[in-house]
C-alpha atoms as a PDB file:
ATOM      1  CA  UNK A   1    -102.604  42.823  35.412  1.00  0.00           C
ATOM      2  CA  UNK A   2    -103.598  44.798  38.491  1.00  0.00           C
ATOM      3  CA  UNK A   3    -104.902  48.969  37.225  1.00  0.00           C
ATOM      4  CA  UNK A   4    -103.452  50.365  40.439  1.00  0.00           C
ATOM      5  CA  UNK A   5    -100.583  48.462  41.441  1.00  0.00           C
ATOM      6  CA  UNK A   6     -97.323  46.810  38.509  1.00  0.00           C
ATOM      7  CA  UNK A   7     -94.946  45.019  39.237  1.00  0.00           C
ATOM      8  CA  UNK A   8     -91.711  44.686  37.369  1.00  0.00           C
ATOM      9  CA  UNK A   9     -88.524  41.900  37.995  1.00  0.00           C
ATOM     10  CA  UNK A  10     -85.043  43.059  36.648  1.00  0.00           C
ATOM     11  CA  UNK A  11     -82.724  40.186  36.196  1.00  0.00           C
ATOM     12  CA  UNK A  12     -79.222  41.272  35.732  1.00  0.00           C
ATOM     13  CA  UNK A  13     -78.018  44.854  37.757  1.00  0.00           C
ATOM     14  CA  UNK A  14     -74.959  44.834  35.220  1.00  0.00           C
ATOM     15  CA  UNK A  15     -74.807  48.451  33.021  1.00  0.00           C
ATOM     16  CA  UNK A  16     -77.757  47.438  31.000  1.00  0.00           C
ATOM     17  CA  UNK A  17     -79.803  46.846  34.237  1.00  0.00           C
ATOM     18  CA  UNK A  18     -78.864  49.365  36.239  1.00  0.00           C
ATOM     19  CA  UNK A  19     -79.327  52.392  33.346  1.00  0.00           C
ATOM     20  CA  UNK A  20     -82.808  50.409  32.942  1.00  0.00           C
ATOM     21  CA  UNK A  21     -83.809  50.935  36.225  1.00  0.00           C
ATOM     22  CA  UNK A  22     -82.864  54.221  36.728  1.00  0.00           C
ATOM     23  CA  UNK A  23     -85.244  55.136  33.286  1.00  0.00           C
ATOM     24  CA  UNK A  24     -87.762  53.323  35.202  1.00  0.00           C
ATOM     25  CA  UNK A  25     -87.851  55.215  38.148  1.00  0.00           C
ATOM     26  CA  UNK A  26     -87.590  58.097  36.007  1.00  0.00           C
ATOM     27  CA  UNK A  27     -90.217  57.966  33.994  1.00  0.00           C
ATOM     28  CA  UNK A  28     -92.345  56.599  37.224  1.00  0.00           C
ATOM     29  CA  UNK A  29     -93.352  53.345  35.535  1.00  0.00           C
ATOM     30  CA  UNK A  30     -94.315  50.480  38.036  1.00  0.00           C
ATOM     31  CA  UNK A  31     -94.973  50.685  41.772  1.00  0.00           C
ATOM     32  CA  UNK A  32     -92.631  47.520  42.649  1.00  0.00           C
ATOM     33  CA  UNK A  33     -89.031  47.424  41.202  1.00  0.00           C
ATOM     34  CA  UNK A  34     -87.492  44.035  42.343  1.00  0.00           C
ATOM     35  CA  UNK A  35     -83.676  43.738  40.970  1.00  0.00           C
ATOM     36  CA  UNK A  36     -81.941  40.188  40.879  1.00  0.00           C
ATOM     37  CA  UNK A  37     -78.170  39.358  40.396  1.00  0.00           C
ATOM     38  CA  UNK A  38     -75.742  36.853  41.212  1.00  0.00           C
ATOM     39  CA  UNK A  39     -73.848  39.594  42.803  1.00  0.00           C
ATOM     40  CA  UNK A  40     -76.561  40.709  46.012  1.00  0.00           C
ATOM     41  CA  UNK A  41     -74.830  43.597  47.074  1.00  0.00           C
ATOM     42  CA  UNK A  42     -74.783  45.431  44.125  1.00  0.00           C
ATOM     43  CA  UNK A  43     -78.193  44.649  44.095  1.00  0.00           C
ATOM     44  CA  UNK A  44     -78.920  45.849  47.302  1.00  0.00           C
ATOM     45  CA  UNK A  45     -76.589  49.365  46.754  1.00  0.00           C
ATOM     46  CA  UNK A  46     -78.660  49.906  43.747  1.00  0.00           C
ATOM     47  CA  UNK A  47     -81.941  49.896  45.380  1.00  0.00           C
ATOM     48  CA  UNK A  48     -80.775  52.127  48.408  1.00  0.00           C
ATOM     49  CA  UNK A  49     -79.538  54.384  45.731  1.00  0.00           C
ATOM     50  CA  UNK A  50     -82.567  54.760  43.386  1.00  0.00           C
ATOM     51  CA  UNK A  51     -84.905  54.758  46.209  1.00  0.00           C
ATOM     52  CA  UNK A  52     -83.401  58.077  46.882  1.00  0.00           C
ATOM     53  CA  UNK A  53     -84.442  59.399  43.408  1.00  0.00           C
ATOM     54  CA  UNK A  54     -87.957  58.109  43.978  1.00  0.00           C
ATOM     55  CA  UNK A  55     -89.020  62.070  46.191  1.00  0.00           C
ATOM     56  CA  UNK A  56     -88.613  63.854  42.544  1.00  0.00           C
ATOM     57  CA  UNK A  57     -90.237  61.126  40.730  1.00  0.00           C
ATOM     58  CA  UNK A  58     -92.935  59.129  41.794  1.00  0.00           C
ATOM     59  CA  UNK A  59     -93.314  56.711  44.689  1.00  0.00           C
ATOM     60  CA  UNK A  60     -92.183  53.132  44.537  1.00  0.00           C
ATOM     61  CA  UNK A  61     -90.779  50.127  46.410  1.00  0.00           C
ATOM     62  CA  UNK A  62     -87.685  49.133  44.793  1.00  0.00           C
ATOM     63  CA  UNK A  63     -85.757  46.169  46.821  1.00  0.00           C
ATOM     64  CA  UNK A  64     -83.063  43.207  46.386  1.00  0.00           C
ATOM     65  CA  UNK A  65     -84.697  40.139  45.832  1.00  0.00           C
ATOM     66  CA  UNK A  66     -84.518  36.446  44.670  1.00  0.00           C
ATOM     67  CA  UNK A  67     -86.356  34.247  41.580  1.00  0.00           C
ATOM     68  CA  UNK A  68     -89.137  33.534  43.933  1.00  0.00           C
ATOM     69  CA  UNK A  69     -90.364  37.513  43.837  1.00  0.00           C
ATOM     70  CA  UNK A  70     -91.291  36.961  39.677  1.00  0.00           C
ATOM     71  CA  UNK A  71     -94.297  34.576  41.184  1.00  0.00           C
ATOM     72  CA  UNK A  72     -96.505  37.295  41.163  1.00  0.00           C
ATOM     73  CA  UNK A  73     -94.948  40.228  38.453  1.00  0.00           C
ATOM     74  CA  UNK A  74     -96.271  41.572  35.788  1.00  0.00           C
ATOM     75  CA  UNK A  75     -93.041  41.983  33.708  1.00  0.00           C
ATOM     76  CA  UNK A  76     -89.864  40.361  33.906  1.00  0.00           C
ATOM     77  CA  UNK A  77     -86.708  41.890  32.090  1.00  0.00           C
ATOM     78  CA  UNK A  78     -83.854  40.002  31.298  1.00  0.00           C
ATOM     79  CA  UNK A  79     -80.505  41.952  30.941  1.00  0.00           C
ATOM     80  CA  UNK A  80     -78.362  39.463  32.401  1.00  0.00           C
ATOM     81  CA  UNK A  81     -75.132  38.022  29.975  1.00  0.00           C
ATOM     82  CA  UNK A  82     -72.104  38.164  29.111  1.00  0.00           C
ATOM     83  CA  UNK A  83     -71.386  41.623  27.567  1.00  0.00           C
ATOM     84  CA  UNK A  84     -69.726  42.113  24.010  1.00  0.00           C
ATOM     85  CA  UNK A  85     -66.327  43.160  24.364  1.00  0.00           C
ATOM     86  CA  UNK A  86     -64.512  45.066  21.986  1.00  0.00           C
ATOM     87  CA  UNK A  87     -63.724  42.987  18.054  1.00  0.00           C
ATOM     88  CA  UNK A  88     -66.754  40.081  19.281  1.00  0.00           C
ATOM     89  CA  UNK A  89     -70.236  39.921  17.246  1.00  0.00           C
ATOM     90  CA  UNK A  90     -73.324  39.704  19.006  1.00  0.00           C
ATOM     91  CA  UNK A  91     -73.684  36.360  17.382  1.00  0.00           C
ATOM     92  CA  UNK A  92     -69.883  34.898  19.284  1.00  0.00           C
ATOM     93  CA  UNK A  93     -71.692  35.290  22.567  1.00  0.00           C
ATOM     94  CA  UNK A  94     -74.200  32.566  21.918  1.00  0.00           C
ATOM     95  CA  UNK A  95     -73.275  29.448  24.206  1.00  0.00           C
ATOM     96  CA  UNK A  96     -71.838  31.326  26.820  1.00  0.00           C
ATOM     97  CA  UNK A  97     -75.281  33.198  27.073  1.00  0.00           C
ATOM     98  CA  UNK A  98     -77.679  30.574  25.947  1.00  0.00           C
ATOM     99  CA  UNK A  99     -76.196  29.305  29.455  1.00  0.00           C
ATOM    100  CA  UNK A 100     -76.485  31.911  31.667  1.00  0.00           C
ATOM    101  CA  UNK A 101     -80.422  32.085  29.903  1.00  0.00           C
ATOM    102  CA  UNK A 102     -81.025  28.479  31.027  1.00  0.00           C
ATOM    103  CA  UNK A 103     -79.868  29.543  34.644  1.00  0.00           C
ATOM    104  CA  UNK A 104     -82.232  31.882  35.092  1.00  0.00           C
ATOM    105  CA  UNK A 105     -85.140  30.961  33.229  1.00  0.00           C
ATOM    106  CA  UNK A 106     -85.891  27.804  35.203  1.00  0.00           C
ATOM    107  CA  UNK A 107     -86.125  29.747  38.254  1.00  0.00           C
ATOM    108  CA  UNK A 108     -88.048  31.643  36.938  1.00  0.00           C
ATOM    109  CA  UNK A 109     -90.759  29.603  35.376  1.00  0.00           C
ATOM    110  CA  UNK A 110     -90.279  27.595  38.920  1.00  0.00           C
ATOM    111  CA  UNK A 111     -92.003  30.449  40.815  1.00  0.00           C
ATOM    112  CA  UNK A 112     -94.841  30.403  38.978  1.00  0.00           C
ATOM    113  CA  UNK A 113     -94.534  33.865  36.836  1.00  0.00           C
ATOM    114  CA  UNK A 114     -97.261  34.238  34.214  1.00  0.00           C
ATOM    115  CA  UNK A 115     -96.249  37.778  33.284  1.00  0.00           C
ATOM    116  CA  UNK A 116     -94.517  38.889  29.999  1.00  0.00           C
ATOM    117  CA  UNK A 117     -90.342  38.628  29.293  1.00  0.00           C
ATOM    118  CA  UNK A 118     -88.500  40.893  27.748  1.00  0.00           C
ATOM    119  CA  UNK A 119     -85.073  40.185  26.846  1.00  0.00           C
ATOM    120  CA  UNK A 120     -82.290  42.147  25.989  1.00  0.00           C
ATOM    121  CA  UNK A 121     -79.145  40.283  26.748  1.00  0.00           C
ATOM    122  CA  UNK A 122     -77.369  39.517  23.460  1.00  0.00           C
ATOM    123  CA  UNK A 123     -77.743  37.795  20.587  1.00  0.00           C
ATOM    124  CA  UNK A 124     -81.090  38.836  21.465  1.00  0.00           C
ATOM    125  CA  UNK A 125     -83.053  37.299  18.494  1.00  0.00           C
ATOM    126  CA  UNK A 126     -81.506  34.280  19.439  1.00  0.00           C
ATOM    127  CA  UNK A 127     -82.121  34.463  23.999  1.00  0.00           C
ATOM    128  CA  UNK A 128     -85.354  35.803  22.566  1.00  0.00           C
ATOM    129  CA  UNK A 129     -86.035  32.301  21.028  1.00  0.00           C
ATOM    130  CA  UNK A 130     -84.289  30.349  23.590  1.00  0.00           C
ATOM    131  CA  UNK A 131     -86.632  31.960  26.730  1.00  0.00           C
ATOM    132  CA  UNK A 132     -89.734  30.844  24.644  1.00  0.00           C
ATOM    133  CA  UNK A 133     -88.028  27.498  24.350  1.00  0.00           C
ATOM    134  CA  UNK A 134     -86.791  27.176  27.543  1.00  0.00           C
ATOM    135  CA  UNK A 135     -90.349  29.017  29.163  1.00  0.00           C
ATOM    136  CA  UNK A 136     -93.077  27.150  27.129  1.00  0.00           C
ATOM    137  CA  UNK A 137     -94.519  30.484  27.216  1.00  0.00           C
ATOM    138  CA  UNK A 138     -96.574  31.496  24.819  1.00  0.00           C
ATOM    139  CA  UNK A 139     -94.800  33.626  21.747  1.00  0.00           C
ATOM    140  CA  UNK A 140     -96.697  36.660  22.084  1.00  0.00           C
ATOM    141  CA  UNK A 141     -95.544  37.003  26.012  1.00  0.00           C
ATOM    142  CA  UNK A 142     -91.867  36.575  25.161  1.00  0.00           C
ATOM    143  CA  UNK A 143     -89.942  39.927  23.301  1.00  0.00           C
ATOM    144  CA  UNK A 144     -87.102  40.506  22.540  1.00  0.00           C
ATOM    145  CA  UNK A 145     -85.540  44.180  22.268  1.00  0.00           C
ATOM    146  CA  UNK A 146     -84.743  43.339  18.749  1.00  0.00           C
ATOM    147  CA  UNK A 147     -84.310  45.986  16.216  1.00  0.00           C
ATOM    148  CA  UNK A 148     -85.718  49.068  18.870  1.00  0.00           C
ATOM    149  CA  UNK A 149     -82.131  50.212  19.479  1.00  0.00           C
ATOM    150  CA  UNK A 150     -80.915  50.286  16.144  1.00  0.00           C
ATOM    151  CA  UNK A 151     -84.477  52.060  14.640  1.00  0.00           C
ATOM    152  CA  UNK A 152     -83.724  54.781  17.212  1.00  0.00           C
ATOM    153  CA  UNK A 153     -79.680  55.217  15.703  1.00  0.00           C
ATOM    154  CA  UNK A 154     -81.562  55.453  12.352  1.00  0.00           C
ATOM    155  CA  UNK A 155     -84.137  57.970  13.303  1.00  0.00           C
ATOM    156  CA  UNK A 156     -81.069  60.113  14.813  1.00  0.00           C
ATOM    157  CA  UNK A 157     -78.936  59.603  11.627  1.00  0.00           C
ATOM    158  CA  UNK A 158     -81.410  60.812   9.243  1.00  0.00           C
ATOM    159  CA  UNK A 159     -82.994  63.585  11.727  1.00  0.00           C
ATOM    160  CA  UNK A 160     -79.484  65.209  11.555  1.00  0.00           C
ATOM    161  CA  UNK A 161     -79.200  64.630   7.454  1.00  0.00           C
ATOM    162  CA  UNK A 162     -82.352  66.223   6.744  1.00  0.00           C
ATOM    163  CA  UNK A 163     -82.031  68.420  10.198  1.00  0.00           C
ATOM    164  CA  UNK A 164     -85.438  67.601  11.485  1.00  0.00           C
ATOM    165  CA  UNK A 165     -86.126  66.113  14.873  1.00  0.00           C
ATOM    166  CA  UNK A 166     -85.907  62.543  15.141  1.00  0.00           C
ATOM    167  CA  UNK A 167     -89.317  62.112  16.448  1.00  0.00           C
ATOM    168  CA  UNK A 168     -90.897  63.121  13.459  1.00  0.00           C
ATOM    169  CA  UNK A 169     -88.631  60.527  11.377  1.00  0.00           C
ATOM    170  CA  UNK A 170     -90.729  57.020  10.737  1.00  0.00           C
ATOM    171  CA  UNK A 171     -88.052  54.840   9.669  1.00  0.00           C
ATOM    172  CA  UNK A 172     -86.887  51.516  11.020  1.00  0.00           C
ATOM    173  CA  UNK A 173     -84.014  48.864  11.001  1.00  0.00           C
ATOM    174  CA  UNK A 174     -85.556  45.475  10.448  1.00  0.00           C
ATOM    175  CA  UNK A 175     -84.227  41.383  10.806  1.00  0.00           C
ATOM    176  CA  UNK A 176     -81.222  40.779  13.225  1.00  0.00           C
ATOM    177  CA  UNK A 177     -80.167  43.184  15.860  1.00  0.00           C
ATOM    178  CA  UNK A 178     -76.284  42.847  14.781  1.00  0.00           C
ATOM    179  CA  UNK A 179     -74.366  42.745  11.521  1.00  0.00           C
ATOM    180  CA  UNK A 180     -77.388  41.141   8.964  1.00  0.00           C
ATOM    181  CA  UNK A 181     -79.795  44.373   9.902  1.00  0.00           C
ATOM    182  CA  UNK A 182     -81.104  46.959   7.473  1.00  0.00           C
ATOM    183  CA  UNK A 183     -82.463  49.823   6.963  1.00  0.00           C
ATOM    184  CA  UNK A 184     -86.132  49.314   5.301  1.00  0.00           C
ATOM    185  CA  UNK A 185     -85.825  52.559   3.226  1.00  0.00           C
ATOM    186  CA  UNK A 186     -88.975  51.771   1.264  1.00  0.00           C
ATOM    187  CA  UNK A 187     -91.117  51.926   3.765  1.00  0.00           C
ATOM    188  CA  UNK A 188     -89.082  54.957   5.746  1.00  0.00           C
ATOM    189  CA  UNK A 189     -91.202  57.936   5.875  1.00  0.00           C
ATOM    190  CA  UNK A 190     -90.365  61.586   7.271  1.00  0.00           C
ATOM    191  CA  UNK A 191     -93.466  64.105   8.493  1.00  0.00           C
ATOM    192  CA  UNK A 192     -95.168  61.441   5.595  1.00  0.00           C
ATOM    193  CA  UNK A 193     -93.646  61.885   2.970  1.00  0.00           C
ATOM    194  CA  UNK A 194     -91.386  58.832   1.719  1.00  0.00           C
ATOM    195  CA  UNK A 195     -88.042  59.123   2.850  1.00  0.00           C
ATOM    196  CA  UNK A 196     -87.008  58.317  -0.723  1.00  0.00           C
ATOM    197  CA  UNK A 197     -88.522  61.201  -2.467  1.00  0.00           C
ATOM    198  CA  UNK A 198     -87.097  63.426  -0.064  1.00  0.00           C
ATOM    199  CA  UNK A 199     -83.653  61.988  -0.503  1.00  0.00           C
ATOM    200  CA  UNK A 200     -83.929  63.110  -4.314  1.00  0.00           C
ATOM    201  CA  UNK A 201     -85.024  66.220  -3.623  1.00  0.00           C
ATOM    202  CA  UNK A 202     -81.792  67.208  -1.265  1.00  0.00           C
ATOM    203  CA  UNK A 203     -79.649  64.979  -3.994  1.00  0.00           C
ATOM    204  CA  UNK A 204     -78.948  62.682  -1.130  1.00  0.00           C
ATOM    205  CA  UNK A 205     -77.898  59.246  -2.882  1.00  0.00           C
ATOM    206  CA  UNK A 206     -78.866  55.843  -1.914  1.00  0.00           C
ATOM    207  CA  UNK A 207     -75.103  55.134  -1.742  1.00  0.00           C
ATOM    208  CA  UNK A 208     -75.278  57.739   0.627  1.00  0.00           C
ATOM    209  CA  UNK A 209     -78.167  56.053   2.468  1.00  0.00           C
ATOM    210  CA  UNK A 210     -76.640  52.958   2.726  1.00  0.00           C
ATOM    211  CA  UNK A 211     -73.389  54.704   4.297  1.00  0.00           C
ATOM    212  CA  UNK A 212     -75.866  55.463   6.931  1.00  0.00           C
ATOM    213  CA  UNK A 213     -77.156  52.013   7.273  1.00  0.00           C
ATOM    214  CA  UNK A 214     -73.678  50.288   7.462  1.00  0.00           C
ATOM    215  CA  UNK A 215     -72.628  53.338  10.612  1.00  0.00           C
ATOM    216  CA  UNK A 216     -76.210  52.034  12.317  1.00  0.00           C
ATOM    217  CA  UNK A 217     -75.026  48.968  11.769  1.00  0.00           C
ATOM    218  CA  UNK A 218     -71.701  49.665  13.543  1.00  0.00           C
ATOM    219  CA  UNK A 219     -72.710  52.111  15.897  1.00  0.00           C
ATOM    220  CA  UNK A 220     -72.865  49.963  18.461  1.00  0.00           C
ATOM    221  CA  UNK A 221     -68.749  48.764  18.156  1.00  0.00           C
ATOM    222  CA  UNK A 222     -68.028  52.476  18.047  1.00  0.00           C
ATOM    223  CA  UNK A 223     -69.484  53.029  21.173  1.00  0.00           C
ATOM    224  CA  UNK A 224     -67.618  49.826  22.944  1.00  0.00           C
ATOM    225  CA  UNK A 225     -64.599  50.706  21.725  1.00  0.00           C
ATOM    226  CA  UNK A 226     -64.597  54.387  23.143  1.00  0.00           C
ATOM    227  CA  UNK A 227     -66.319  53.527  26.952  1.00  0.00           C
ATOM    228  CA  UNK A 228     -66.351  49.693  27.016  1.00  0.00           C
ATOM    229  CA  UNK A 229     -70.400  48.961  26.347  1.00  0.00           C
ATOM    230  CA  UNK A 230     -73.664  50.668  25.326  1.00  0.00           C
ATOM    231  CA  UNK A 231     -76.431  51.115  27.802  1.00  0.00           C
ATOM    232  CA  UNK A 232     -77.824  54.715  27.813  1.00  0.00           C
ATOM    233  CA  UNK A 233     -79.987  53.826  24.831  1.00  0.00           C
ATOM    234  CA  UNK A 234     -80.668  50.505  24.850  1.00  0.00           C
ATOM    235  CA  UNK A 235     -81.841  50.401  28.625  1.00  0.00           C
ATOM    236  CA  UNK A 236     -84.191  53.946  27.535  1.00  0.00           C
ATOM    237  CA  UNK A 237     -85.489  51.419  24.535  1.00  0.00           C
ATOM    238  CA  UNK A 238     -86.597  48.535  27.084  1.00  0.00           C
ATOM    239  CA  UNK A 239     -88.110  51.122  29.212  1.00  0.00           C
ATOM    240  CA  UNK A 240     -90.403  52.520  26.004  1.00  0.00           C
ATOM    241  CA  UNK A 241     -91.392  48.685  25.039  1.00  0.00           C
ATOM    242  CA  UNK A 242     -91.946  48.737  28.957  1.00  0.00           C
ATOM    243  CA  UNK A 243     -94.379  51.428  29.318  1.00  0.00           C
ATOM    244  CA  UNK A 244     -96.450  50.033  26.196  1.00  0.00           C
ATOM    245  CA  UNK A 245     -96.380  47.002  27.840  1.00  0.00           C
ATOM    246  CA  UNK A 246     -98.088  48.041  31.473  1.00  0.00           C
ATOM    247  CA  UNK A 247     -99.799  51.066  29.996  1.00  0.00           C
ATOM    248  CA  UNK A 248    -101.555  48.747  27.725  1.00  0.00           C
ATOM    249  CA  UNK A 249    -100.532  51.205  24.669  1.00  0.00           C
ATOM    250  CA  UNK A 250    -100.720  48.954  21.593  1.00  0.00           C
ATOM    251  CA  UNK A 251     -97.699  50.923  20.811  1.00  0.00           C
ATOM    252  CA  UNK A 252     -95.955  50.448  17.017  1.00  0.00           C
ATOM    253  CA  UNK A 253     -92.285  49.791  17.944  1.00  0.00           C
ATOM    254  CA  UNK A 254     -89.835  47.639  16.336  1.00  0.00           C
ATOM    255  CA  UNK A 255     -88.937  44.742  18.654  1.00  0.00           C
ATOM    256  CA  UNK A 256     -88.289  41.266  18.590  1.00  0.00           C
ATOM    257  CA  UNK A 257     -91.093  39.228  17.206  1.00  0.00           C
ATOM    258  CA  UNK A 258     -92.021  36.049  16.569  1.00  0.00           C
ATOM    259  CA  UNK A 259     -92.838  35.166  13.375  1.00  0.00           C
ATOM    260  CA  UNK A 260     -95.470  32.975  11.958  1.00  0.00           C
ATOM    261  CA  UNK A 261     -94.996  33.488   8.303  1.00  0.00           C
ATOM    262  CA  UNK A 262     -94.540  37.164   8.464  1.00  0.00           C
ATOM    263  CA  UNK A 263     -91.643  37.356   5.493  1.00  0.00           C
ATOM    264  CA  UNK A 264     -91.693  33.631   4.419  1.00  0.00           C
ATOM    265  CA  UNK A 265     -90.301  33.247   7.975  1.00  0.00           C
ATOM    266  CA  UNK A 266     -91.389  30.890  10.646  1.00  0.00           C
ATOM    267  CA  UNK A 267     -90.694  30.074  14.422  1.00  0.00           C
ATOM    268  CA  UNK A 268     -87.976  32.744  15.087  1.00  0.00           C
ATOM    269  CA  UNK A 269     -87.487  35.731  16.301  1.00  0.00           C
ATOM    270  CA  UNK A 270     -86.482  38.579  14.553  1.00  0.00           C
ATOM    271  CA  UNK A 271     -86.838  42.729  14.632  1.00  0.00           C
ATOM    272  CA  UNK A 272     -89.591  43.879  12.857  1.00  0.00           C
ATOM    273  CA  UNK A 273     -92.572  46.684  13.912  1.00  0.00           C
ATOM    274  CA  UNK A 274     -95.243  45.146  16.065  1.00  0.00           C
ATOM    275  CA  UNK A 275     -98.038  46.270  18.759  1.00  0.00           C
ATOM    276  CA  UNK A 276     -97.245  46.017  21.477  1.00  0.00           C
ATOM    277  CA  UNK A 277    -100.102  45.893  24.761  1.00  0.00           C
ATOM    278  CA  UNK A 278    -100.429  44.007  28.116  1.00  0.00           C
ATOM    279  CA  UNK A 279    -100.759  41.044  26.490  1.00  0.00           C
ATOM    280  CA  UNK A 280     -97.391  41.421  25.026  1.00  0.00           C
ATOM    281  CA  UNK A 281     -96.984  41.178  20.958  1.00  0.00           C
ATOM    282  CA  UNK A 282    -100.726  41.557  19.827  1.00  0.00           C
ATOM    283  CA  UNK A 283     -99.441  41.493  16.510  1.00  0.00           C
ATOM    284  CA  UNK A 284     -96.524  41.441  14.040  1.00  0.00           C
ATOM    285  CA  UNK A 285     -96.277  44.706  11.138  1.00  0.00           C
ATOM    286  CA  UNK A 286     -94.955  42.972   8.083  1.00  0.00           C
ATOM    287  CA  UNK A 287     -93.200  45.662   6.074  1.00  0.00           C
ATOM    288  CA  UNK A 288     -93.731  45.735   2.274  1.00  0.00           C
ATOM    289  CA  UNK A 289     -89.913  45.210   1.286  1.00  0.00           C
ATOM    290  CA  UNK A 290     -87.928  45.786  -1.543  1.00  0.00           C
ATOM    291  CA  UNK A 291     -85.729  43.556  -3.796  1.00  0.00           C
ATOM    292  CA  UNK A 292     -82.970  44.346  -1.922  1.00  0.00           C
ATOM    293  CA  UNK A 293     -84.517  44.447   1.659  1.00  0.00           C
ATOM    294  CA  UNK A 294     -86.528  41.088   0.837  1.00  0.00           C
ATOM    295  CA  UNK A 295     -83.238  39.839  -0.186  1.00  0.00           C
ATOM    296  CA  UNK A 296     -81.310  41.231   3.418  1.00  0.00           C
ATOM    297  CA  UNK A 297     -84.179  39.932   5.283  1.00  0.00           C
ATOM    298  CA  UNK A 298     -83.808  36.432   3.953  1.00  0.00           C
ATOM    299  CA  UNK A 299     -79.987  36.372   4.459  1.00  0.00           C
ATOM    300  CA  UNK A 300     -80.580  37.559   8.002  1.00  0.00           C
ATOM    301  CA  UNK A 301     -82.751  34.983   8.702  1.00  0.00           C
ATOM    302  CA  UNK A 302     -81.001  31.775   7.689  1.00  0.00           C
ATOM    303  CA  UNK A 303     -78.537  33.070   9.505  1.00  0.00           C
ATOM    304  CA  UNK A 304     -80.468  33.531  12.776  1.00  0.00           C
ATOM    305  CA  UNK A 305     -81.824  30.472  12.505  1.00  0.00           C
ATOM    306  CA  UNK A 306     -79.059  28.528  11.948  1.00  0.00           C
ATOM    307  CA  UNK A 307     -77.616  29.610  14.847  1.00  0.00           C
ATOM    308  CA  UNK A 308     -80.345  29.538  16.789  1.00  0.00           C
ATOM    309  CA  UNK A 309     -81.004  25.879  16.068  1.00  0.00           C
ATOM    310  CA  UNK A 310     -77.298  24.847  16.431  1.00  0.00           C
ATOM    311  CA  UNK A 311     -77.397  26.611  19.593  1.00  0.00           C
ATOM    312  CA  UNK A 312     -80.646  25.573  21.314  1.00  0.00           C
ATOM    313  CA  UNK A 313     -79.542  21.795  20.144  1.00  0.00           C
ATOM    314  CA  UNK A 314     -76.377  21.913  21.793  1.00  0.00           C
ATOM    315  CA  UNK A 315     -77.663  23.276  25.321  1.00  0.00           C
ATOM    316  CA  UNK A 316     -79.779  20.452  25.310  1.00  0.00           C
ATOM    317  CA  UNK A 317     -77.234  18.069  24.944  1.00  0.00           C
ATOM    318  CA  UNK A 318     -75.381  19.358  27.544  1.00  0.00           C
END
């Protein structure tokens, strides 16, 4: 990866793209912004109208392009799928995605990107899986968004319970992004101190806690119900795994990793705290879990993987 000049592919310009680039170009983060969709003119509006933005931020060529431009990029980031609509799990979108994955992975791979994918479309865990599958890349240059989204709604739910700024909050939602995650409470720490021992102290119960967990958990159909989709946070979250990715960070953040007997788990991915540098996942955090969280994390597994499986054999059939 070139010091002085990145280079970053955005596959889908849908509301998840889009808010992605526009954090991108905020935060000044790569000097090439290449944005490819089935639908070219949107592509092309959206670069005429960030490129305006790019006076009060920081210079940078962002364009319409094709497959062929991820031959030479540093990152590619895949937000292209079907969206969830309103009463549909994360996990219903499967074959309808796994598709639209196959579409544009080939093409990808076909250009002769070397680079690092991030995914976000959903069921992440399970696009996560397929890309590697589908790629041949190696697991620690595919990532999915995983659990990043969900830590942050954590973070903010306690901050405001124990009115302290989310920032200073270390707690984070582990296993599937979607309706198997939870909150790893045992490990959750604010300014330090466990977030357990704090909860006594303020006579905060864990039935309490676990209110919290189960309103992280359905945040996200809140939000789809009022406006239709989510994409404010969860494009802001791929643009933080992005900057530890071309900045070279080794950034802690909860993602989508691969696992290689982290948790009794193997070949999947699945959210859990991880570094993450310029060579992608440098390595997975395995959380010291509870009864109950060792129990949530196995649930959420078998699950993931089951579908994962069923869903990976059945594209291949196809």
């Amino acid at each position: 990866m070139s010091k002085n000049h990145q280079k970053v592919v955005l596959v889908g310009d849908g509301a998840v793209g889009s808010s992605y680039a526009y954090a991108m170009v905020q935060q000044g983060l790569a000097e090439e912004l290449a944005i490819v969709d089935i639908v070219k003119k949107r592509t092309e509006g959206d670069a005429l109208d960030l490129e305006d933005a790019t006076v009060f931020t920081a210079p940078k060529q962002i364009y319409s392009a094709d497959y062929d431009t991820c031959k030479d990029a540093d990152l590619v980031v895949i937000t292209a799928g079907a969206p969830q609509k309103p009463g549909e799990t994360r996990l219903q979108l499967v074959d309808k995605n796994l598709k639209i994955m196959k579409s544009v992975v080939e093409p990808i791979v076909k250009s002769g990107f070397n680079g690092i994918f991030l995914i976000a479309a959903n069921p992440v865990d399970i696009l996560t899986y397929a890309v590697q599958k589908l790629s041949g890349f190696p697991k620690n240059k595919v990532i999915g968004s995983g659990t990043s989204l969900d830590s942050s709604r954590l973070r903010i739910a306690l901050a405001k319970l124990f009115h302290v700024d989310p920032r200073d909050v270390a707690a984070n939602i582990v296993a599937e992004h979607g309706d198997s995650e939870f909150a790893a409470y045992s490990t959750a720490t604010i300014g330090g101190k466990p977030l357990l021992d704090i909860a006594k102290e303020n006579n905060v119960s864990m039935d309490q806690l676990l209110k919290i967990e189960d309103d992280v958990r359905n945040k996200a159909y809140e939000i789809i119900n009022r406006k239709g989709a989510t994409y404010y946070g969860v494009a802001t979250c791929l643009m933080r795994i992005s900057r530890a990715i071309l900045r070279d960070e080794h950034a802690v953040l909860p993602v989508g990793a691969p696992m290689n007997g982290e948790y009794g788990i193997n070949d999947l991915y699945i959210g859990t705290p991880a570094v993450v540098s310029a060579n992608g996942i440098d390595k997975v955090i395995e959380l010291p879990l509870d009864d109950r969280e060792k129990k949530a994390m196995d649930a959420s597994a078998a699950a993931l993987e089951k579908v994962a499986k069923d869903g990976m054999a059945k594209l291949q059939n196809n």
